[in-house]
C-alpha atoms as a PDB file:
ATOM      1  CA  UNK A   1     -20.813 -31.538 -14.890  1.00  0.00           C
ATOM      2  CA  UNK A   2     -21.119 -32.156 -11.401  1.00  0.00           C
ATOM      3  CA  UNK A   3     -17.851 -31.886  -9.285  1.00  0.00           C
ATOM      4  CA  UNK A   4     -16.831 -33.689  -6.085  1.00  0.00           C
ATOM      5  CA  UNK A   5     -14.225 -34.158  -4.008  1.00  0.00           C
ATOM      6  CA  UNK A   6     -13.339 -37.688  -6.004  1.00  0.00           C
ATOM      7  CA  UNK A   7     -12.998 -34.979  -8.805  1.00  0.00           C
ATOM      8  CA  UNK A   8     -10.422 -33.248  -6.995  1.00  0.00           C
ATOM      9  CA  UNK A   9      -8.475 -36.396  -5.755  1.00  0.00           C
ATOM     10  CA  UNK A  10      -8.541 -37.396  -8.875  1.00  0.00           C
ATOM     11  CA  UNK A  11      -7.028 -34.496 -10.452  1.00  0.00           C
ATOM     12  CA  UNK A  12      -4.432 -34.055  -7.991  1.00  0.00           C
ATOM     13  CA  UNK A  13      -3.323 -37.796  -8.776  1.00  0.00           C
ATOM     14  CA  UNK A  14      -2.738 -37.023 -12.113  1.00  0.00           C
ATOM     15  CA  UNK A  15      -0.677 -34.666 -11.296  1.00  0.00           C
ATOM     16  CA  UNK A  16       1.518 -37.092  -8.940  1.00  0.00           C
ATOM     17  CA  UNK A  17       1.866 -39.669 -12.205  1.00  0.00           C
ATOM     18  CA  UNK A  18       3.147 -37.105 -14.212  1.00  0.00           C
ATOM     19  CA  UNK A  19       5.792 -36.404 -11.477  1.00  0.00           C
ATOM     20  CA  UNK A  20       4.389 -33.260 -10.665  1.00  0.00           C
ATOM     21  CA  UNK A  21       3.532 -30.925  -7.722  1.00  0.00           C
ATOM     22  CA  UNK A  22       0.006 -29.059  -7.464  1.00  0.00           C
ATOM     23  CA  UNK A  23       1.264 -25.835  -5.761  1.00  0.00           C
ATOM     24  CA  UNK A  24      -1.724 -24.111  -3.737  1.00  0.00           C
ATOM     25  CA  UNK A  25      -1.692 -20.531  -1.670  1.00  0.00           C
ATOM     26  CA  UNK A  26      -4.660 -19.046   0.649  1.00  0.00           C
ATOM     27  CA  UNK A  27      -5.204 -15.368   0.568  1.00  0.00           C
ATOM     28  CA  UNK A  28      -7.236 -13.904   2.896  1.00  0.00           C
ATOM     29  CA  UNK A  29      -8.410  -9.912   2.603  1.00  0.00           C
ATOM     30  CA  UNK A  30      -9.611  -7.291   4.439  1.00  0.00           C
ATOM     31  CA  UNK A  31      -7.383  -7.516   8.002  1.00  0.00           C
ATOM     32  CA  UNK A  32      -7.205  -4.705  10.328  1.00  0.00           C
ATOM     33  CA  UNK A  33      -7.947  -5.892  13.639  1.00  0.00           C
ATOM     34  CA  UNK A  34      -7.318  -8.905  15.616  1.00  0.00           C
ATOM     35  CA  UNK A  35     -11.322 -10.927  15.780  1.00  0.00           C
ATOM     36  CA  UNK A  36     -12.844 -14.359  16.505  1.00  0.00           C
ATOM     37  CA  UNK A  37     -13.488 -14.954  13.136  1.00  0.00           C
ATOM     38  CA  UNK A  38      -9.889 -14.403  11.995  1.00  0.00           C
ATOM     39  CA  UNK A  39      -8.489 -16.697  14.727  1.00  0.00           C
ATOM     40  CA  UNK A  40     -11.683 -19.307  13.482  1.00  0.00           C
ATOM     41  CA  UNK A  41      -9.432 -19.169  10.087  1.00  0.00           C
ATOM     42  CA  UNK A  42      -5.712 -19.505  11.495  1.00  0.00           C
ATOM     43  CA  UNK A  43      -7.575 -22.646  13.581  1.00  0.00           C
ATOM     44  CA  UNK A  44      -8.386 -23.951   9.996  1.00  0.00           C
ATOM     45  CA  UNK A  45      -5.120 -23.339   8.725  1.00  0.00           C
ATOM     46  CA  UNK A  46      -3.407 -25.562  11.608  1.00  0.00           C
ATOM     47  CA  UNK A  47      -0.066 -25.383   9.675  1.00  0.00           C
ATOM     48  CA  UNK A  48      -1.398 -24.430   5.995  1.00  0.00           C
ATOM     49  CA  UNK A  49       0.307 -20.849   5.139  1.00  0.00           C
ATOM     50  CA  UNK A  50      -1.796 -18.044   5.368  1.00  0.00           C
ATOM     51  CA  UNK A  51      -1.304 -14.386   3.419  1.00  0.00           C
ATOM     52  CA  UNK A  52      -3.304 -11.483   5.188  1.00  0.00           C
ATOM     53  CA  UNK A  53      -4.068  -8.776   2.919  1.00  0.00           C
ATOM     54  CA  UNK A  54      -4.267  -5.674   5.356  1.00  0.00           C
ATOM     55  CA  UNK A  55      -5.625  -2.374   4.421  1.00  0.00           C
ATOM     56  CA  UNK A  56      -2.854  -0.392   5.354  1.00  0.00           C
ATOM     57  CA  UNK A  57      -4.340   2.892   6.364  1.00  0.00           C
ATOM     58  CA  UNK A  58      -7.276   1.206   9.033  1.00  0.00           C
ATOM     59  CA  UNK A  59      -4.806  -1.597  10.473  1.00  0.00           C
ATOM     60  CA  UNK A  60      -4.489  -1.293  14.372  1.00  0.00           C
ATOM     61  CA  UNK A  61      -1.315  -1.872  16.364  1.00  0.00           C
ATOM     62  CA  UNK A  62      -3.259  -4.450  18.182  1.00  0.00           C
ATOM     63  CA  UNK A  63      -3.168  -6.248  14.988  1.00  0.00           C
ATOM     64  CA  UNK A  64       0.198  -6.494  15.049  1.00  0.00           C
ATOM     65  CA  UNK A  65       0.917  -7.169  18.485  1.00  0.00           C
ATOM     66  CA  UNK A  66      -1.426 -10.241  18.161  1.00  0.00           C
ATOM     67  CA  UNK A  67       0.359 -11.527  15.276  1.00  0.00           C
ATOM     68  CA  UNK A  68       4.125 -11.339  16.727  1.00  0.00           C
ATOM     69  CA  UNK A  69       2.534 -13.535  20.347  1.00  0.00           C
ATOM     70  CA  UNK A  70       0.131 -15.485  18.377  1.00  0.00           C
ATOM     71  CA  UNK A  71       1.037 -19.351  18.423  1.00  0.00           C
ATOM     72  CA  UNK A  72      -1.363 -20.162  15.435  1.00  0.00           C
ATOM     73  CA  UNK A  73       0.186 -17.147  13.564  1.00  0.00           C
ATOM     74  CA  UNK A  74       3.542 -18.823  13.874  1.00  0.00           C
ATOM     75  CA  UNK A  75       2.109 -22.290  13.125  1.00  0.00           C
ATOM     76  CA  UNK A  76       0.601 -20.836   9.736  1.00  0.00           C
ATOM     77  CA  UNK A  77       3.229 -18.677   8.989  1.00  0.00           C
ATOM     78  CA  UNK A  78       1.083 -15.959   8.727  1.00  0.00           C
ATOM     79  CA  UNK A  79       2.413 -12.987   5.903  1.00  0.00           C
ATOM     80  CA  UNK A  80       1.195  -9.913   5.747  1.00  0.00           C
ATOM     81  CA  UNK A  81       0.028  -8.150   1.978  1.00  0.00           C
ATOM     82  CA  UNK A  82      -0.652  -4.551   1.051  1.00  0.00           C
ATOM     83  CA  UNK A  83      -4.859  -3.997   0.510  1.00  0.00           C
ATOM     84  CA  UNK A  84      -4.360  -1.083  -1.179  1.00  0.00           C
ATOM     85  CA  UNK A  85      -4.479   2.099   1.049  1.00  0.00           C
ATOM     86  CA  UNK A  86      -7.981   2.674   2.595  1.00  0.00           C
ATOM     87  CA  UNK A  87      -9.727   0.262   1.058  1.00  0.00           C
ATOM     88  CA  UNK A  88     -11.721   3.403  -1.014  1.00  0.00           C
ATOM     89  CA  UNK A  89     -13.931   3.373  -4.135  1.00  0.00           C
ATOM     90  CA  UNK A  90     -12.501   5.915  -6.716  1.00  0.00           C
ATOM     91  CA  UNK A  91     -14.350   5.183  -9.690  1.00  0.00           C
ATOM     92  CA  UNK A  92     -17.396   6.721  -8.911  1.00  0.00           C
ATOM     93  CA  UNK A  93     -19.264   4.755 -11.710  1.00  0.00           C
ATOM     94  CA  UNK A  94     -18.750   1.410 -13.013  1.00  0.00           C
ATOM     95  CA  UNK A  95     -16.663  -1.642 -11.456  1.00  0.00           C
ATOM     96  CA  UNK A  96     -15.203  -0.657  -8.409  1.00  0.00           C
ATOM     97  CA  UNK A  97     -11.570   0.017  -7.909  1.00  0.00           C
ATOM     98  CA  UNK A  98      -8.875   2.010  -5.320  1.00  0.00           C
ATOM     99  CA  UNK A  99      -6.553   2.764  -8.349  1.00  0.00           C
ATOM    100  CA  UNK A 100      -8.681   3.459 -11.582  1.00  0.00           C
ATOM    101  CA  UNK A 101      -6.710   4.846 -14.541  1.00  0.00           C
ATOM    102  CA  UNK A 102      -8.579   8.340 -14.490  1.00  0.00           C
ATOM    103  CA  UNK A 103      -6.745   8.870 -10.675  1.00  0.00           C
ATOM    104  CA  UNK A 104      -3.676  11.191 -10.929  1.00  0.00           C
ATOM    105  CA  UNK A 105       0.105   9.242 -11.100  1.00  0.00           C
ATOM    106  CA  UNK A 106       1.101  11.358  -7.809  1.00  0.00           C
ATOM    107  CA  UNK A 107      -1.693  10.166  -5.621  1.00  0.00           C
ATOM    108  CA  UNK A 108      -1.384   6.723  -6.663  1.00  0.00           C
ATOM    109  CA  UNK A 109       2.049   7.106  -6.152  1.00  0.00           C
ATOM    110  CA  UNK A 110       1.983   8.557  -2.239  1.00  0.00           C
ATOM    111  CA  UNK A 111      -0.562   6.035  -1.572  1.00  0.00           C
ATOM    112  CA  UNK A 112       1.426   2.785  -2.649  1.00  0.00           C
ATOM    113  CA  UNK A 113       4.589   4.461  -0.479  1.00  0.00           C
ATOM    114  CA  UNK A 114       2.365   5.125   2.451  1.00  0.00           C
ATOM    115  CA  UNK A 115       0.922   1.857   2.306  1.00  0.00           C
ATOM    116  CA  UNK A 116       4.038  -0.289   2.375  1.00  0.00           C
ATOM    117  CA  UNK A 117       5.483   1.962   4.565  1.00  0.00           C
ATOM    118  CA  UNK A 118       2.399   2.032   7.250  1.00  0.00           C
ATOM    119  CA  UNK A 119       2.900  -1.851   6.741  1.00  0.00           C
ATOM    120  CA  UNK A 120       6.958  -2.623   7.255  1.00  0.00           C
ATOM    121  CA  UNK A 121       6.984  -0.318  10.477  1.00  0.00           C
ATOM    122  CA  UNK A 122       3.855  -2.410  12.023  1.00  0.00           C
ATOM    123  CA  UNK A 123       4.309  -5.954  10.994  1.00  0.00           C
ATOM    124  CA  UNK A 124       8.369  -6.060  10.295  1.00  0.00           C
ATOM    125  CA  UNK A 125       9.744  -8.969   8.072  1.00  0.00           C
ATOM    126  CA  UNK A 126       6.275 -10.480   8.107  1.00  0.00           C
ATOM    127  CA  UNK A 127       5.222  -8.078   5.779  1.00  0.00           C
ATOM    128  CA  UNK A 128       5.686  -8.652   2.059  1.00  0.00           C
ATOM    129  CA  UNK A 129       5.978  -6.000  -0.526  1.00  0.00           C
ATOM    130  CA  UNK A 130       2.868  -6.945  -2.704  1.00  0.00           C
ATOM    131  CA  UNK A 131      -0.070  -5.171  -3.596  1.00  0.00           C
ATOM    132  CA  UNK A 132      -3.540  -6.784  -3.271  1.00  0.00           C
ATOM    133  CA  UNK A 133      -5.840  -4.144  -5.018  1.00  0.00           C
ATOM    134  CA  UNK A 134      -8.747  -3.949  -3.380  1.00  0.00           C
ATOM    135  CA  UNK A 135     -11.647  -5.604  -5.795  1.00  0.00           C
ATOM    136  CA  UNK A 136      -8.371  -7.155  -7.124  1.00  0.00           C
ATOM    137  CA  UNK A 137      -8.143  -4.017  -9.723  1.00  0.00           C
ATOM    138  CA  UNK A 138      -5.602  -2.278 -10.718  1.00  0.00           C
ATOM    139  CA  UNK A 139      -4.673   0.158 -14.028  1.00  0.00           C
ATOM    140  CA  UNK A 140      -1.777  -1.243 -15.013  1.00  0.00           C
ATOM    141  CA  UNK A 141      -0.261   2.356 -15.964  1.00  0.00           C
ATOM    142  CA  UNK A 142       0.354   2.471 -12.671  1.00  0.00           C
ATOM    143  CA  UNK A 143       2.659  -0.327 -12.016  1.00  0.00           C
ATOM    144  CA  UNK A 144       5.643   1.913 -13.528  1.00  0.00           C
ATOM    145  CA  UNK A 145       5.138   3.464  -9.678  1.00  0.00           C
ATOM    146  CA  UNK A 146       5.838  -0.063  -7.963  1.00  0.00           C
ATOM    147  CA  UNK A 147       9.601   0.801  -7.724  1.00  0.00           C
ATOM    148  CA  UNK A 148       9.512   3.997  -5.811  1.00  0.00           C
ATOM    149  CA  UNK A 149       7.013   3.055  -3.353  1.00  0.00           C
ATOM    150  CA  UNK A 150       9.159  -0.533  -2.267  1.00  0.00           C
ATOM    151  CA  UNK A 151       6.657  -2.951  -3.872  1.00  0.00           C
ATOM    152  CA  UNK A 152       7.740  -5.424  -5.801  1.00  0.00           C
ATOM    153  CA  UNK A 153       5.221  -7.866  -6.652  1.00  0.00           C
ATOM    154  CA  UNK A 154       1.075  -8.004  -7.062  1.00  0.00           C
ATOM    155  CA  UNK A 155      -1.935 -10.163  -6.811  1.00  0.00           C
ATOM    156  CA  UNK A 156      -5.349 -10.156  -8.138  1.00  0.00           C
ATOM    157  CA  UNK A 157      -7.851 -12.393  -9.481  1.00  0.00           C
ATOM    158  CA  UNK A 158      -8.274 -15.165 -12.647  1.00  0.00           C
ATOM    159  CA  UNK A 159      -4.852 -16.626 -14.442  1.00  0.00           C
ATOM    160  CA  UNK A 160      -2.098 -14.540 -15.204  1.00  0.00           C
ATOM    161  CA  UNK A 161      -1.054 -13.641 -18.951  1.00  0.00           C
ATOM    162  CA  UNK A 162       2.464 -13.068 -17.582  1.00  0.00           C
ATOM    163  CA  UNK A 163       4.601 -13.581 -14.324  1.00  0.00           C
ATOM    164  CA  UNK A 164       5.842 -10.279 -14.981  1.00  0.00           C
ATOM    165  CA  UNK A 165       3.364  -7.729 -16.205  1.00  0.00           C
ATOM    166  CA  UNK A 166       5.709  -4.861 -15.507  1.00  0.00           C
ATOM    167  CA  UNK A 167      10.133  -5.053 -15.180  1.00  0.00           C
ATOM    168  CA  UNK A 168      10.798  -6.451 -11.432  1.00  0.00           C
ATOM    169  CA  UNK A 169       7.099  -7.097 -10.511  1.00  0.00           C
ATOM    170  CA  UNK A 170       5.734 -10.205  -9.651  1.00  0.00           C
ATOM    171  CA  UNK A 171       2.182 -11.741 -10.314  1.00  0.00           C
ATOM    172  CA  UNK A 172       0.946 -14.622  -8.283  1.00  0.00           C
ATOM    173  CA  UNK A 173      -3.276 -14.324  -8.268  1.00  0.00           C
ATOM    174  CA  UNK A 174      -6.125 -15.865  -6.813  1.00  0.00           C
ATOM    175  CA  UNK A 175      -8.337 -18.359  -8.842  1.00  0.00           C
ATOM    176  CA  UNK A 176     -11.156 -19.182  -6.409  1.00  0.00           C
ATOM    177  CA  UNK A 177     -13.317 -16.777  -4.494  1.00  0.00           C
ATOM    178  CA  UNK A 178     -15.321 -19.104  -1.808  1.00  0.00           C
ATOM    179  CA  UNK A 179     -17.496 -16.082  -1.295  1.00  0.00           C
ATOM    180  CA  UNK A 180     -21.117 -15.780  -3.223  1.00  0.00           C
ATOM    181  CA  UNK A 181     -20.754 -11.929  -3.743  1.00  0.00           C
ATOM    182  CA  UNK A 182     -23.424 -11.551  -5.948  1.00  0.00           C
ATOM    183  CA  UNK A 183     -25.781 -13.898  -3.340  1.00  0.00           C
ATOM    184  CA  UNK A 184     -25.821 -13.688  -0.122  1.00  0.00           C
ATOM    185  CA  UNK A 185     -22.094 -13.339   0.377  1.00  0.00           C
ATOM    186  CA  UNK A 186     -21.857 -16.725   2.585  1.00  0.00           C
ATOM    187  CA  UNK A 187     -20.289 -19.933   0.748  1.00  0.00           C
ATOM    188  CA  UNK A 188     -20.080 -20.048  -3.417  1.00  0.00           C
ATOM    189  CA  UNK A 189     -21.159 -23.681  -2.832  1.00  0.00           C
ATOM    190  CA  UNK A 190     -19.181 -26.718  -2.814  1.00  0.00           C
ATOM    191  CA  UNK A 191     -19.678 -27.263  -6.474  1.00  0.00           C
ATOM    192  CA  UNK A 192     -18.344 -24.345  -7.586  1.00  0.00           C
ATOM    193  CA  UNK A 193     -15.148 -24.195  -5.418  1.00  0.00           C
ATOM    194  CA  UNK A 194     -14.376 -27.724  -6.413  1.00  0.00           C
ATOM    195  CA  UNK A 195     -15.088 -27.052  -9.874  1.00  0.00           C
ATOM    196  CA  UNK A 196     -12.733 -23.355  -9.314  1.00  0.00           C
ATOM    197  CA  UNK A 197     -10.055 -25.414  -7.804  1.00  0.00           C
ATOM    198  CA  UNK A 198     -10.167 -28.358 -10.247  1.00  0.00           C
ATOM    199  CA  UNK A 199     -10.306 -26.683 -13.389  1.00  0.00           C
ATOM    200  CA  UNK A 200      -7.234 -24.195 -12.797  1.00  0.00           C
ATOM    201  CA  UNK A 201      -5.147 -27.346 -11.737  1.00  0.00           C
ATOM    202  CA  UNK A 202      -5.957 -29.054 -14.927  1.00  0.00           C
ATOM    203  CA  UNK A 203      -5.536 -25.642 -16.944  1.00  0.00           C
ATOM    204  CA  UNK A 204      -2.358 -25.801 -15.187  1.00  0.00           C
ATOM    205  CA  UNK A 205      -1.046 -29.452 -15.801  1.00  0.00           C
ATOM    206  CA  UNK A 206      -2.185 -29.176 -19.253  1.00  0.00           C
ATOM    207  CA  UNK A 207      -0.434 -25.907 -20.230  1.00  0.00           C
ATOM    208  CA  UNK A 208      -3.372 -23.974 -20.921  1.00  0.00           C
ATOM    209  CA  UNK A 209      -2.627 -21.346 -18.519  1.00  0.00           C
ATOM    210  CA  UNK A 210       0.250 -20.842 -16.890  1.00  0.00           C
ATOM    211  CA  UNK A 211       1.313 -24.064 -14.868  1.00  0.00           C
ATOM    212  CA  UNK A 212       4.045 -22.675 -12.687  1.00  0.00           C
ATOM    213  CA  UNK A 213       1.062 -19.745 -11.273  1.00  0.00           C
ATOM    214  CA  UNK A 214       0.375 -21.288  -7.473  1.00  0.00           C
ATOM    215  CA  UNK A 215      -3.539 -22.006  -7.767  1.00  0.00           C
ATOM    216  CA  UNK A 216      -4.560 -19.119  -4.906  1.00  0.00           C
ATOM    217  CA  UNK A 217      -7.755 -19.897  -2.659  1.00  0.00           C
ATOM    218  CA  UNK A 218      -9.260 -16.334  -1.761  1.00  0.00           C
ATOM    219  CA  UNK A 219     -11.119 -15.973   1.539  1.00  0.00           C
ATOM    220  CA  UNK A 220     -12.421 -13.402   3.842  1.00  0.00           C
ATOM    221  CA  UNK A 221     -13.057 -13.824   7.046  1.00  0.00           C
ATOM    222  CA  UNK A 222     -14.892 -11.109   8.101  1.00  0.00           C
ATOM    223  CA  UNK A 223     -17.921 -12.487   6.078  1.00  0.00           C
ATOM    224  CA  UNK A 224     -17.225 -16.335   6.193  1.00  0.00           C
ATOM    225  CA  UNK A 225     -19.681 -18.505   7.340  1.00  0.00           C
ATOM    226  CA  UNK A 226     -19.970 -21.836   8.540  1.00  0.00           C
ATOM    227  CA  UNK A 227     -20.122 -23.796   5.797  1.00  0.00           C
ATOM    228  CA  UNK A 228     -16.986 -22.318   4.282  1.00  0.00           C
ATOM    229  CA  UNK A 229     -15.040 -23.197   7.433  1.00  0.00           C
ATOM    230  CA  UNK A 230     -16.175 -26.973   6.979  1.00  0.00           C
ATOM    231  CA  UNK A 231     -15.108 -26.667   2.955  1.00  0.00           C
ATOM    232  CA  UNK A 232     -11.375 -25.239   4.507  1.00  0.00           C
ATOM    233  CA  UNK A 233     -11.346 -27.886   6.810  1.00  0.00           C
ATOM    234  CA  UNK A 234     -11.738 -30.660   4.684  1.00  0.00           C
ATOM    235  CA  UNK A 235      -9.462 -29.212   1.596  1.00  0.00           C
ATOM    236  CA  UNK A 236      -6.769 -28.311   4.316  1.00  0.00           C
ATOM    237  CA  UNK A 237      -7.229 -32.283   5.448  1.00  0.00           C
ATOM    238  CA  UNK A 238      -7.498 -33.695   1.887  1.00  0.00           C
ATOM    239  CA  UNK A 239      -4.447 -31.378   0.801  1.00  0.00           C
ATOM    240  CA  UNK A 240      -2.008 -32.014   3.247  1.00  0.00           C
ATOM    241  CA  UNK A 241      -1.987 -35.577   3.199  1.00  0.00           C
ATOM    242  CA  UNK A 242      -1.902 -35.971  -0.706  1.00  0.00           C
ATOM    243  CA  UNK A 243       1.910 -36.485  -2.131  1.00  0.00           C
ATOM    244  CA  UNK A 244       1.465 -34.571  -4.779  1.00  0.00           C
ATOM    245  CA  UNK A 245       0.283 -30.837  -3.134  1.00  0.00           C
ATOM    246  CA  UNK A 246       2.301 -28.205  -1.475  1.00  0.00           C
ATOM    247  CA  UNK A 247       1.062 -24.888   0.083  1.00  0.00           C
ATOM    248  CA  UNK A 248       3.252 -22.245  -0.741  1.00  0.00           C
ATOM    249  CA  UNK A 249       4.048 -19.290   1.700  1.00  0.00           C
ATOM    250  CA  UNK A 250       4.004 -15.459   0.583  1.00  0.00           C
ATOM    251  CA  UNK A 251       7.620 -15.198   0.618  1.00  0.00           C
ATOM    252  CA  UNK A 252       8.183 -18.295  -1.488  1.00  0.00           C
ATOM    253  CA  UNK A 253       5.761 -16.960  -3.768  1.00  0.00           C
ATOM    254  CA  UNK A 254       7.018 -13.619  -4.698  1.00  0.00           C
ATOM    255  CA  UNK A 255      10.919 -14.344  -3.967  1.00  0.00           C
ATOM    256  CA  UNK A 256      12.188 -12.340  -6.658  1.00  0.00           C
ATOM    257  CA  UNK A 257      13.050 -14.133 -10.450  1.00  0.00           C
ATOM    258  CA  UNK A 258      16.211 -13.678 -11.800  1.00  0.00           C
ATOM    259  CA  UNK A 259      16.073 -11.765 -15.076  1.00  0.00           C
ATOM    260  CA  UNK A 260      16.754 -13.289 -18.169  1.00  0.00           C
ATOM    261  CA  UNK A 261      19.544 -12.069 -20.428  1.00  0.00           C
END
């Protein structure tokens, strides 16, 4: 079926009659340098919160220097995420990830530590200790390593089975990739991120997956074109105004949950 933006008004008033609030979050990967196309995307924010994942072992100083003077960055209350370490294939064949299971604990491990601490001593309390794995993979086997390195939460792609996969992580994920990777890597189409973003909000409201999971928007801004800065513009205007929708912030997100008895 076709989907429109009526679709998504639609859906997002059904959640305001069931006295209900459609939590959204924007993730945006691949920082490491201050650009035109990255202020383009804190333009389009104009108040929305925005999560940067940066990969940890290429970010600049200039990076953060920009973001502590940046009036947009404090207008979009701009966090800062751990992309993995350098951003590095390691599977050699196959699906591409930083952190396959075949990788030895004790790199993994002095990666993760390096990582978050590269991070904290460039961007401060902006940066929040969560993993974005680059290709949003990540062996799981590994998250026993979370702990010693300072992270404490993680985000990757599709709905979560669990808030907490591991004891003291978090899970928040990204449900709708605006990039066409497998075309020509500009804009999925406004079809498909309408029909993205309304299906995981009625998954949500329904109970079919889990409804208190923020519905994440995934960007990148190094590739985005023009026609996925006119889709941002027009969700961040239809979003705000709507009663029922509120963008979340990184720190919101992953606040650490208390633990049940």
């Amino acid at each position: 079926m076709m989907v429109n933006w009526a679709d998504l008004g639609a859906e997002l008033d059904r959640w305001q009659e069931a006295a209900k609030v459609a939590t959204l979050w924007w993730r945006d990967d691949d920082a490491v340098a201050p650009s035109a196309q990255l202020r383009r995307l804190l333009s389009i924010a104009s108040g929305v919160p925005v999560s940067l994942a940066v990969v940890p072992a290429a970010a600049e100083d200039e990076l953060a220097e920009w973001l502590a003077y940046c009036p947009r960055c404090a207008e979009a209350h701009v966090a800062v995420l751990q992309h993995g370490w350098r951003h590095f294939n390691h599977s050699g064949v196959g699906k591409k990830s930083e952190f396959p299971a075949k990788r030895p604990s004790a790199e993994v491990a002095f990666e993760l530590a390096a990582g978050w601490a590269r991070l904290s001593e460039l961007f401060g309390t902006r940066a929040v200790p969560v993993l974005v794995p680059p290709w949003n993979r990540f062996a799981d086997i590994f998250l026993v390593l979370f702990a010693g390195s300072g992270l404490s939460g993680i985000s990757r792609a599709r709905p979560r089975g669990a808030s907490r996969p591991a004891l003291g992580i978090i899970e928040v994920n990204t449900h709708v990739d605006l990039v066409a990777w497998r075309g020509d890597r500009g804009f999925v189409g406004e079809e498909a991120a309408l029909g993205g973003l309304v299906d995981h909000l009625r998954a949500r409201r329904l109970g079919v997956v889990c409804a208190d999971e923020p519905t994440g928007i995934l960007t990148h801004h190094l590739v985005q074109d023009e026609a996925t800065s006119a889709f941002l513009d027009r969700l961040v205007a239809v979003s705000v105004t709507h009663a029922a929708v509120r963008w979340l912030d990184a720190g919101k997100i992953f606040a650490p949950m208390p633990v049940s008895a």
